[in-house]
PDB file of N, CA and C in Angstrom:
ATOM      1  N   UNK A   1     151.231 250.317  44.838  1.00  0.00           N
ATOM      2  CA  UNK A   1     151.279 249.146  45.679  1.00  0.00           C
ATOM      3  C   UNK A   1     151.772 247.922  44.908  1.00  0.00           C
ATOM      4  N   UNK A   2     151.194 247.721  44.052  1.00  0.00           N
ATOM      5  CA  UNK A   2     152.467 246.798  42.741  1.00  0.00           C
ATOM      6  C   UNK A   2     153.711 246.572  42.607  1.00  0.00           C
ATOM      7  N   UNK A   3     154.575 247.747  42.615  1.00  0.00           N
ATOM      8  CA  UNK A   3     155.808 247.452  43.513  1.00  0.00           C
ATOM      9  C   UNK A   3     156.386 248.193  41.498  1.00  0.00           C
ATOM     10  N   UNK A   4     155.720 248.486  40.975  1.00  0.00           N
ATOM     11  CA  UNK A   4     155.806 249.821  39.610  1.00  0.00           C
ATOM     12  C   UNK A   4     156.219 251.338  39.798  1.00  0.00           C
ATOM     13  N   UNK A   5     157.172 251.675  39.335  1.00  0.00           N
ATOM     14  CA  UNK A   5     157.542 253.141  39.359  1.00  0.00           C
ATOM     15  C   UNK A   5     157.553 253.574  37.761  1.00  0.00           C
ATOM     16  N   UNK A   6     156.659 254.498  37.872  1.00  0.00           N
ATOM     17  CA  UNK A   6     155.700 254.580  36.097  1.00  0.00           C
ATOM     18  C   UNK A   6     155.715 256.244  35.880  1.00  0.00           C
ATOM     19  N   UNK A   7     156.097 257.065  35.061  1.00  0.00           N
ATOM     20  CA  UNK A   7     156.365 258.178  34.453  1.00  0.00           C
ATOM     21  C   UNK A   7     154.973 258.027  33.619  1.00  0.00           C
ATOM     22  N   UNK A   8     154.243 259.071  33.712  1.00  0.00           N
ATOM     23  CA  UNK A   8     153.204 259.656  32.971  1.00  0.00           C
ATOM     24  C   UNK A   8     153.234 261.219  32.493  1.00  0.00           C
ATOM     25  N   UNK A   9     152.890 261.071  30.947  1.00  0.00           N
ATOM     26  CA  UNK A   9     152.564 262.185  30.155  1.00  0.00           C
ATOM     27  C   UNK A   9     151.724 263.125  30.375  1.00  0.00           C
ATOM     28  N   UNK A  10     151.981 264.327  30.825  1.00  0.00           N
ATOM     29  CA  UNK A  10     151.002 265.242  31.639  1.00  0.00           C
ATOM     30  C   UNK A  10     150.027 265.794  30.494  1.00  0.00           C
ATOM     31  N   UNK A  11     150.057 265.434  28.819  1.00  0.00           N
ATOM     32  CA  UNK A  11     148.785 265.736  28.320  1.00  0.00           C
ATOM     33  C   UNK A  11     148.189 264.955  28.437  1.00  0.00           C
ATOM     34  N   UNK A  12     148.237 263.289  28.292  1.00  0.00           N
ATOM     35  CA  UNK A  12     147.256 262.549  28.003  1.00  0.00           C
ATOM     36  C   UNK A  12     147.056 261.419  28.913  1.00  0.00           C
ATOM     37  N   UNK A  13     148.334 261.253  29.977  1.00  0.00           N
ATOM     38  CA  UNK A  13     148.182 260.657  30.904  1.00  0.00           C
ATOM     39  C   UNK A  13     148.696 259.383  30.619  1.00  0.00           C
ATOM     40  N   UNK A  14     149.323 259.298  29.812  1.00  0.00           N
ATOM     41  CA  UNK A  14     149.933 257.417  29.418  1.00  0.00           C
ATOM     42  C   UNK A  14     150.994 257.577  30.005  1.00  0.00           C
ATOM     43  N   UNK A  15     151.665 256.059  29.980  1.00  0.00           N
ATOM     44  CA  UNK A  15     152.680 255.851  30.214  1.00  0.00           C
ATOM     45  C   UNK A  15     154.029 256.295  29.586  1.00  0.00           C
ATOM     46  N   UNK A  16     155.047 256.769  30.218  1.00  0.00           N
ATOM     47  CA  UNK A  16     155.897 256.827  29.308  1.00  0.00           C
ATOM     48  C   UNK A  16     156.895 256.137  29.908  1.00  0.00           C
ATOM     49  N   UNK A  17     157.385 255.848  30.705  1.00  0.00           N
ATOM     50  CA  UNK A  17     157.807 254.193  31.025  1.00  0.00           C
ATOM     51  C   UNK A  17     157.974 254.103  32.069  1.00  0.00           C
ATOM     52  N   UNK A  18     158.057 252.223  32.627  1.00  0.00           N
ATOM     53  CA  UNK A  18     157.241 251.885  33.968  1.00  0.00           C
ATOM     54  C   UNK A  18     158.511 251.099  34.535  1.00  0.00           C
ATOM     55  N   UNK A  19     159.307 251.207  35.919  1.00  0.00           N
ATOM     56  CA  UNK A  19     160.265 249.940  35.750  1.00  0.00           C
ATOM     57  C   UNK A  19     159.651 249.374  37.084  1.00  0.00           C
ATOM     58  N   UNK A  20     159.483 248.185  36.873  1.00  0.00           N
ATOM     59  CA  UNK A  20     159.133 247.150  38.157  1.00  0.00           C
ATOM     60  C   UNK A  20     160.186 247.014  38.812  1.00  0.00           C
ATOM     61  N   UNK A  21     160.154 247.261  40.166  1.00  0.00           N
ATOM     62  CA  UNK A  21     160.560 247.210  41.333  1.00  0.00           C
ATOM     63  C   UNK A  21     160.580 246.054  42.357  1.00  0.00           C
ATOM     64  N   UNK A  22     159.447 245.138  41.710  1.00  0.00           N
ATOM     65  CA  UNK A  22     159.428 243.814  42.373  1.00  0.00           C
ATOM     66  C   UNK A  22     160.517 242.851  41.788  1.00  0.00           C
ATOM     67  N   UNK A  23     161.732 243.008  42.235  1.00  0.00           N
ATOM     68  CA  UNK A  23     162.340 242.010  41.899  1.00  0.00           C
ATOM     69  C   UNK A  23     164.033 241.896  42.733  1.00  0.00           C
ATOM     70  N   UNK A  24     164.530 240.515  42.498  1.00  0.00           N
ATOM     71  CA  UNK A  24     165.958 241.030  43.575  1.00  0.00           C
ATOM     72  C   UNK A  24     166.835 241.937  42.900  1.00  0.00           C
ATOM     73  N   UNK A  25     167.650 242.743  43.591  1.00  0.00           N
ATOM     74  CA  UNK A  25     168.681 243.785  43.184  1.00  0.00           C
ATOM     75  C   UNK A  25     170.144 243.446  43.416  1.00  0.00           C
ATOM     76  N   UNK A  26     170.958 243.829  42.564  1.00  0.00           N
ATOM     77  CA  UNK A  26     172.720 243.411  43.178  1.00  0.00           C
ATOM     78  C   UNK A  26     172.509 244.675  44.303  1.00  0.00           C
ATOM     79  N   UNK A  27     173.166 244.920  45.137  1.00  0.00           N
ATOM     80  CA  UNK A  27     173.764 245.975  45.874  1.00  0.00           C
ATOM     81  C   UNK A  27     175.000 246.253  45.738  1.00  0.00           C
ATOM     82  N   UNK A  28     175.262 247.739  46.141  1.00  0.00           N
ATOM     83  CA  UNK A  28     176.740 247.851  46.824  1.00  0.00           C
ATOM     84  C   UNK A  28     177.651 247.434  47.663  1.00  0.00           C
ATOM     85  N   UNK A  29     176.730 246.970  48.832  1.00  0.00           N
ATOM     86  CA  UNK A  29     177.291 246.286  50.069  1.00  0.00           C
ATOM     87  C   UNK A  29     177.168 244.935  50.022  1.00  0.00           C
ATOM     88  N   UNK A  30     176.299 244.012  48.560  1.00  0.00           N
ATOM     89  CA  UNK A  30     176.392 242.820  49.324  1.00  0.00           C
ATOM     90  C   UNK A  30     175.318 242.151  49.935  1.00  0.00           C
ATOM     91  N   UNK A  31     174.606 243.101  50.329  1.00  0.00           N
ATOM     92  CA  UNK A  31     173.297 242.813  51.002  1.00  0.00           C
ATOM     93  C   UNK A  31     172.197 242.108  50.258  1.00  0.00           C
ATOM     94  N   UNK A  32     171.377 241.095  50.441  1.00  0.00           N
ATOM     95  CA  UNK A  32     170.075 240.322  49.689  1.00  0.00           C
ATOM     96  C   UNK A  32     169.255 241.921  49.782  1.00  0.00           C
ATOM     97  N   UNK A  33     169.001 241.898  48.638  1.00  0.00           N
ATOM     98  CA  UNK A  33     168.023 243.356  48.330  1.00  0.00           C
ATOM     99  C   UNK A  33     166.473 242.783  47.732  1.00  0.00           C
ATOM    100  N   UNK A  34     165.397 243.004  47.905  1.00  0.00           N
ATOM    101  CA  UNK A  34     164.510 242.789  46.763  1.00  0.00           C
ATOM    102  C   UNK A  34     163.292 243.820  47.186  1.00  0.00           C
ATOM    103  N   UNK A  35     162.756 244.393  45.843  1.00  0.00           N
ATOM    104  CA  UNK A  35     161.950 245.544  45.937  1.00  0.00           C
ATOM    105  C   UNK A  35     160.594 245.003  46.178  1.00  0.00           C
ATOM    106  N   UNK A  36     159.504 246.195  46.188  1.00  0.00           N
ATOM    107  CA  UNK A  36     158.456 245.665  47.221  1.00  0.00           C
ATOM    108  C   UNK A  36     157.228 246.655  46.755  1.00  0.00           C
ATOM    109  N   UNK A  37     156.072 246.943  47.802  1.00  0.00           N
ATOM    110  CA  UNK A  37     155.173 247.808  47.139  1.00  0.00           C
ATOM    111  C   UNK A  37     155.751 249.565  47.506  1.00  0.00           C
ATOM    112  N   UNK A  38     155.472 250.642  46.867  1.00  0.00           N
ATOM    113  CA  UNK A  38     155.835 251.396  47.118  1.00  0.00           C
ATOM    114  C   UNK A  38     154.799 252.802  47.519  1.00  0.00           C
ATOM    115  N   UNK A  39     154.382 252.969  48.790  1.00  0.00           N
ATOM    116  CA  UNK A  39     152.921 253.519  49.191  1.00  0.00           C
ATOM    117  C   UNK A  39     153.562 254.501  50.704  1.00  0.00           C
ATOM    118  N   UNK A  40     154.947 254.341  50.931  1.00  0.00           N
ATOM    119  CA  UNK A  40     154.975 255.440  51.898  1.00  0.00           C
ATOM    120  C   UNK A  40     154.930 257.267  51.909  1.00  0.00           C
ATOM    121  N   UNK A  41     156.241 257.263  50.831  1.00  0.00           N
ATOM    122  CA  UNK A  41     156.749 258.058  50.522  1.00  0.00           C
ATOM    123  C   UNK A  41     156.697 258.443  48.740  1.00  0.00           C
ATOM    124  N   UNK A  42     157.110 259.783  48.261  1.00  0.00           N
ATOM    125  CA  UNK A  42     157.251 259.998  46.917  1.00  0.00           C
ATOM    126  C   UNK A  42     159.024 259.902  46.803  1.00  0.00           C
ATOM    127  N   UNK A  43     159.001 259.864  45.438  1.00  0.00           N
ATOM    128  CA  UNK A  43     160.690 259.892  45.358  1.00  0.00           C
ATOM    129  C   UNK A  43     161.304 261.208  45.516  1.00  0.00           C
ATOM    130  N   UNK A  44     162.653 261.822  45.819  1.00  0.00           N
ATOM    131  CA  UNK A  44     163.129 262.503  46.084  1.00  0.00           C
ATOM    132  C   UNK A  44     164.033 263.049  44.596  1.00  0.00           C
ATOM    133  N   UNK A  45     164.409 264.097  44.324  1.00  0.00           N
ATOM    134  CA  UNK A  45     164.781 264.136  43.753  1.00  0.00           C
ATOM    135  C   UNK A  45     165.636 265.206  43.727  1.00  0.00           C
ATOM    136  N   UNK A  46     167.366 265.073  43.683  1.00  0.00           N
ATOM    137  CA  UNK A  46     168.399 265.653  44.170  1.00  0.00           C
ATOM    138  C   UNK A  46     169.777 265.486  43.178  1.00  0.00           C
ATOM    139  N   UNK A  47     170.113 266.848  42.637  1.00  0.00           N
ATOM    140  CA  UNK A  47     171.840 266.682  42.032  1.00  0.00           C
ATOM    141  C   UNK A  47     171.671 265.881  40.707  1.00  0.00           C
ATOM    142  N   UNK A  48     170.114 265.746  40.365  1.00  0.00           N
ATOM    143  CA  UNK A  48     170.089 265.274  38.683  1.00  0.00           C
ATOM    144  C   UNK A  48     169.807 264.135  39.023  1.00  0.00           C
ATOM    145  N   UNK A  49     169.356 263.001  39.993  1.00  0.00           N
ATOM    146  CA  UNK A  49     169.200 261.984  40.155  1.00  0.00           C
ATOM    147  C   UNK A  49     167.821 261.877  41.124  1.00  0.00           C
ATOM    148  N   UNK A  50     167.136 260.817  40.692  1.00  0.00           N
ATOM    149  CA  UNK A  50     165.934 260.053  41.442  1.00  0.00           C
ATOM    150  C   UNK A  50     166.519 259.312  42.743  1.00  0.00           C
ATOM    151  N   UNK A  51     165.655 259.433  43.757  1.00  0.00           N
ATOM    152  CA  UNK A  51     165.774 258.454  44.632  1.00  0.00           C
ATOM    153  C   UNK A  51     164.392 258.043  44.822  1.00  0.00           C
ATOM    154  N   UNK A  52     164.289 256.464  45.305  1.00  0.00           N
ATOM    155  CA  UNK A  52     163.049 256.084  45.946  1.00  0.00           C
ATOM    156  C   UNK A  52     163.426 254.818  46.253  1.00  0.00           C
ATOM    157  N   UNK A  53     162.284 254.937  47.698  1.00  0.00           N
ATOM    158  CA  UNK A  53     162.368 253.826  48.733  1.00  0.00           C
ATOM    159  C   UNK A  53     161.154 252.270  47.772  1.00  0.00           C
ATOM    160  N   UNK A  54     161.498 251.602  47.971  1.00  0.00           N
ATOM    161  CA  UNK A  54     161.094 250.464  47.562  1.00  0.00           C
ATOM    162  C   UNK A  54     160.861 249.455  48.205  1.00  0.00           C
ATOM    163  N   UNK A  55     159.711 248.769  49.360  1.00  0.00           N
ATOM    164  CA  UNK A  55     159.492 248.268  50.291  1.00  0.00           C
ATOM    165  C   UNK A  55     158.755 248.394  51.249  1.00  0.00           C
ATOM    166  N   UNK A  56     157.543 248.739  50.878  1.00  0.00           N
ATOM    167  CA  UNK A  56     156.229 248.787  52.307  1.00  0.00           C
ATOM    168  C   UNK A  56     155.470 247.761  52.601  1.00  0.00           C
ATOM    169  N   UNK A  57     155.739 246.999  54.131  1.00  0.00           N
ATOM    170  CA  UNK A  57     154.757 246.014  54.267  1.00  0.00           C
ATOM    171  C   UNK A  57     153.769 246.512  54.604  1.00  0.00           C
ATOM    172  N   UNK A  58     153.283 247.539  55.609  1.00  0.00           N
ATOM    173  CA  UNK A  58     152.211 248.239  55.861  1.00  0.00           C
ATOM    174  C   UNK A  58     150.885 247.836  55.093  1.00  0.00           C
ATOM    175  N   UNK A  59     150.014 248.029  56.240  1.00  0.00           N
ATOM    176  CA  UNK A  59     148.786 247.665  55.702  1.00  0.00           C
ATOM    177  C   UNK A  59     148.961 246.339  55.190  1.00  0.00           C
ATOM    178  N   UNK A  60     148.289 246.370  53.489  1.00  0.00           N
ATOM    179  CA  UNK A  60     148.875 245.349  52.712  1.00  0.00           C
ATOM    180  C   UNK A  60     149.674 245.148  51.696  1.00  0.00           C
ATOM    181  N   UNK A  61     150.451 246.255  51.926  1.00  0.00           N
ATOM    182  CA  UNK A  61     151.827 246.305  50.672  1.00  0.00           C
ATOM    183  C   UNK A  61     152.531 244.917  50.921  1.00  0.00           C
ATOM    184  N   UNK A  62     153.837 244.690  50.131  1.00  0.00           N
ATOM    185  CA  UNK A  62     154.704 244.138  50.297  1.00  0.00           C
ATOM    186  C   UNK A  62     156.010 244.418  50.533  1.00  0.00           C
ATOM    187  N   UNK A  63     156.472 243.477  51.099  1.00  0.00           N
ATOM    188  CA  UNK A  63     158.010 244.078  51.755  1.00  0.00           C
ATOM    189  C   UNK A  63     158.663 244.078  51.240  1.00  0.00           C
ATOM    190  N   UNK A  64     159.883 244.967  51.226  1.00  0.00           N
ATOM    191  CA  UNK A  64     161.244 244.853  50.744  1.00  0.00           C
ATOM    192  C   UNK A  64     162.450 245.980  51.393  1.00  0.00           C
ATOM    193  N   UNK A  65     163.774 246.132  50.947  1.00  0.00           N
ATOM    194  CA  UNK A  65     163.790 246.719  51.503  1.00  0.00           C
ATOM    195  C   UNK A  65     165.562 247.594  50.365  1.00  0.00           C
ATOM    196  N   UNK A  66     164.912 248.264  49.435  1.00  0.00           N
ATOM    197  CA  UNK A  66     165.746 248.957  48.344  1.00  0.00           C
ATOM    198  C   UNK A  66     165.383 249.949  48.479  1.00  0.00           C
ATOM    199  N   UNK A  67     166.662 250.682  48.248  1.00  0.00           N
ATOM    200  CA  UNK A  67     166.321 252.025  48.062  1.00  0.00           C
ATOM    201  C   UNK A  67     167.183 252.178  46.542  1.00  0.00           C
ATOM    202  N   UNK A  68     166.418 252.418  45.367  1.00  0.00           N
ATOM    203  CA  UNK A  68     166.882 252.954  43.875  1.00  0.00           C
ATOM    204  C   UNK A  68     167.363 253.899  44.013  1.00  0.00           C
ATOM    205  N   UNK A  69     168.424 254.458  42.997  1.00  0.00           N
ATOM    206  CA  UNK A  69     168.886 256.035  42.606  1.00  0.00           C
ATOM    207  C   UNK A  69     168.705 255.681  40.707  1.00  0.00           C
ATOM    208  N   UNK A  70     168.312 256.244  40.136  1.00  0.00           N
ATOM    209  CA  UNK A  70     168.103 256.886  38.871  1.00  0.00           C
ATOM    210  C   UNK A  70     168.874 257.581  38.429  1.00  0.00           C
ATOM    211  N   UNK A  71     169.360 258.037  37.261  1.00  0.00           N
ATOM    212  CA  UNK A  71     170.190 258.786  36.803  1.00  0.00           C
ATOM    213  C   UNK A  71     169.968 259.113  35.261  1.00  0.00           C
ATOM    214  N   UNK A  72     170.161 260.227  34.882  1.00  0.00           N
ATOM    215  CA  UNK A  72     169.391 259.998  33.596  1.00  0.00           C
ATOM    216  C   UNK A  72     171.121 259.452  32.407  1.00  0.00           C
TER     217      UNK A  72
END
Protein backbone atom coordinates (compact mmCIF):
# COMPACT_ATOMS: atom_id res chain seq x y z
CA UNK A 1 0.00 0.00 0.00
CA UNK A 2 3.12 2.41 0.14
CA UNK A 3 3.24 2.52 -3.35
CA UNK A 4 7.03 0.03 -2.88
CA UNK A 5 7.76 -2.85 -5.18
CA UNK A 6 10.45 -4.80 -2.94
CA UNK A 7 12.24 -8.25 -3.94
CA UNK A 8 12.88 -10.44 -0.91
CA UNK A 9 15.46 -13.18 -0.16
CA UNK A 10 13.65 -16.43 0.27
CA UNK A 11 16.29 -17.54 3.09
CA UNK A 12 16.18 -14.78 5.31
CA UNK A 13 13.59 -12.60 4.12
CA UNK A 14 15.45 -9.13 3.56
CA UNK A 15 15.37 -6.97 1.12
CA UNK A 16 17.08 -7.27 -1.90
CA UNK A 17 15.89 -4.21 -3.55
CA UNK A 18 12.88 -1.94 -3.26
CA UNK A 19 11.91 0.69 -6.13
CA UNK A 20 9.27 3.28 -5.06
CA UNK A 21 6.57 3.68 -7.22
CA UNK A 22 5.24 6.80 -5.67
CA UNK A 23 6.43 9.16 -7.89
CA UNK A 24 5.73 10.98 -11.51
CA UNK A 25 6.83 8.86 -14.58
CA UNK A 26 7.88 10.09 -18.30
CA UNK A 27 5.56 7.94 -20.53
CA UNK A 28 5.43 6.80 -23.99
CA UNK A 29 2.42 8.60 -24.99
CA UNK A 30 2.88 11.75 -23.19
CA UNK A 31 0.46 11.17 -20.69
CA UNK A 32 0.87 12.84 -16.78
CA UNK A 33 1.69 9.38 -15.17
CA UNK A 34 2.29 9.10 -11.34
CA UNK A 35 2.46 5.82 -9.33
CA UNK A 36 0.32 5.01 -6.39
CA UNK A 37 -0.42 2.21 -3.74
CA UNK A 38 -0.20 -1.15 -5.15
CA UNK A 39 -2.93 -3.74 -3.40
CA UNK A 40 -5.00 -5.05 -6.44
CA UNK A 41 -3.19 -7.29 -8.34
CA UNK A 42 0.45 -9.24 -8.33
CA UNK A 43 2.84 -8.47 -11.15
CA UNK A 44 2.79 -10.46 -14.21
CA UNK A 45 5.48 -11.81 -15.53
CA UNK A 46 6.02 -12.49 -19.38
CA UNK A 47 8.98 -12.85 -22.31
CA UNK A 48 11.76 -12.01 -19.50
CA UNK A 49 10.07 -8.93 -18.31
CA UNK A 50 7.97 -7.69 -15.14
CA UNK A 51 4.83 -6.01 -15.44
CA UNK A 52 2.84 -4.22 -12.68
CA UNK A 53 -0.05 -2.03 -12.25
CA UNK A 54 0.72 0.92 -10.01
CA UNK A 55 -2.35 2.84 -8.71
CA UNK A 56 -5.13 1.73 -6.26
CA UNK A 57 -7.43 4.21 -4.76
CA UNK A 58 -9.61 1.57 -3.25
CA UNK A 59 -10.34 1.38 0.14
CA UNK A 60 -7.45 3.52 1.32
CA UNK A 61 -4.71 3.13 -1.15
CA UNK A 62 -3.63 5.84 -3.29
CA UNK A 63 -4.19 6.68 -6.76
CA UNK A 64 -2.37 6.57 -9.72
CA UNK A 65 -2.43 5.34 -12.73
CA UNK A 66 1.14 3.42 -14.26
CA UNK A 67 1.59 0.54 -15.41
CA UNK A 68 5.79 -0.44 -15.08
CA UNK A 69 7.56 -3.08 -17.33
CA UNK A 70 10.98 -4.25 -15.83
CA UNK A 71 13.53 -5.75 -17.69
CA UNK A 72 16.44 -7.26 -16.40
Amino acid sequence: MDGHLRAYDTSDGKVIWDFDTLRDFDTVNGVKAHGGSMNATGPTIAGGMMFVNSGYAQLTGMAGNVLLAFTK
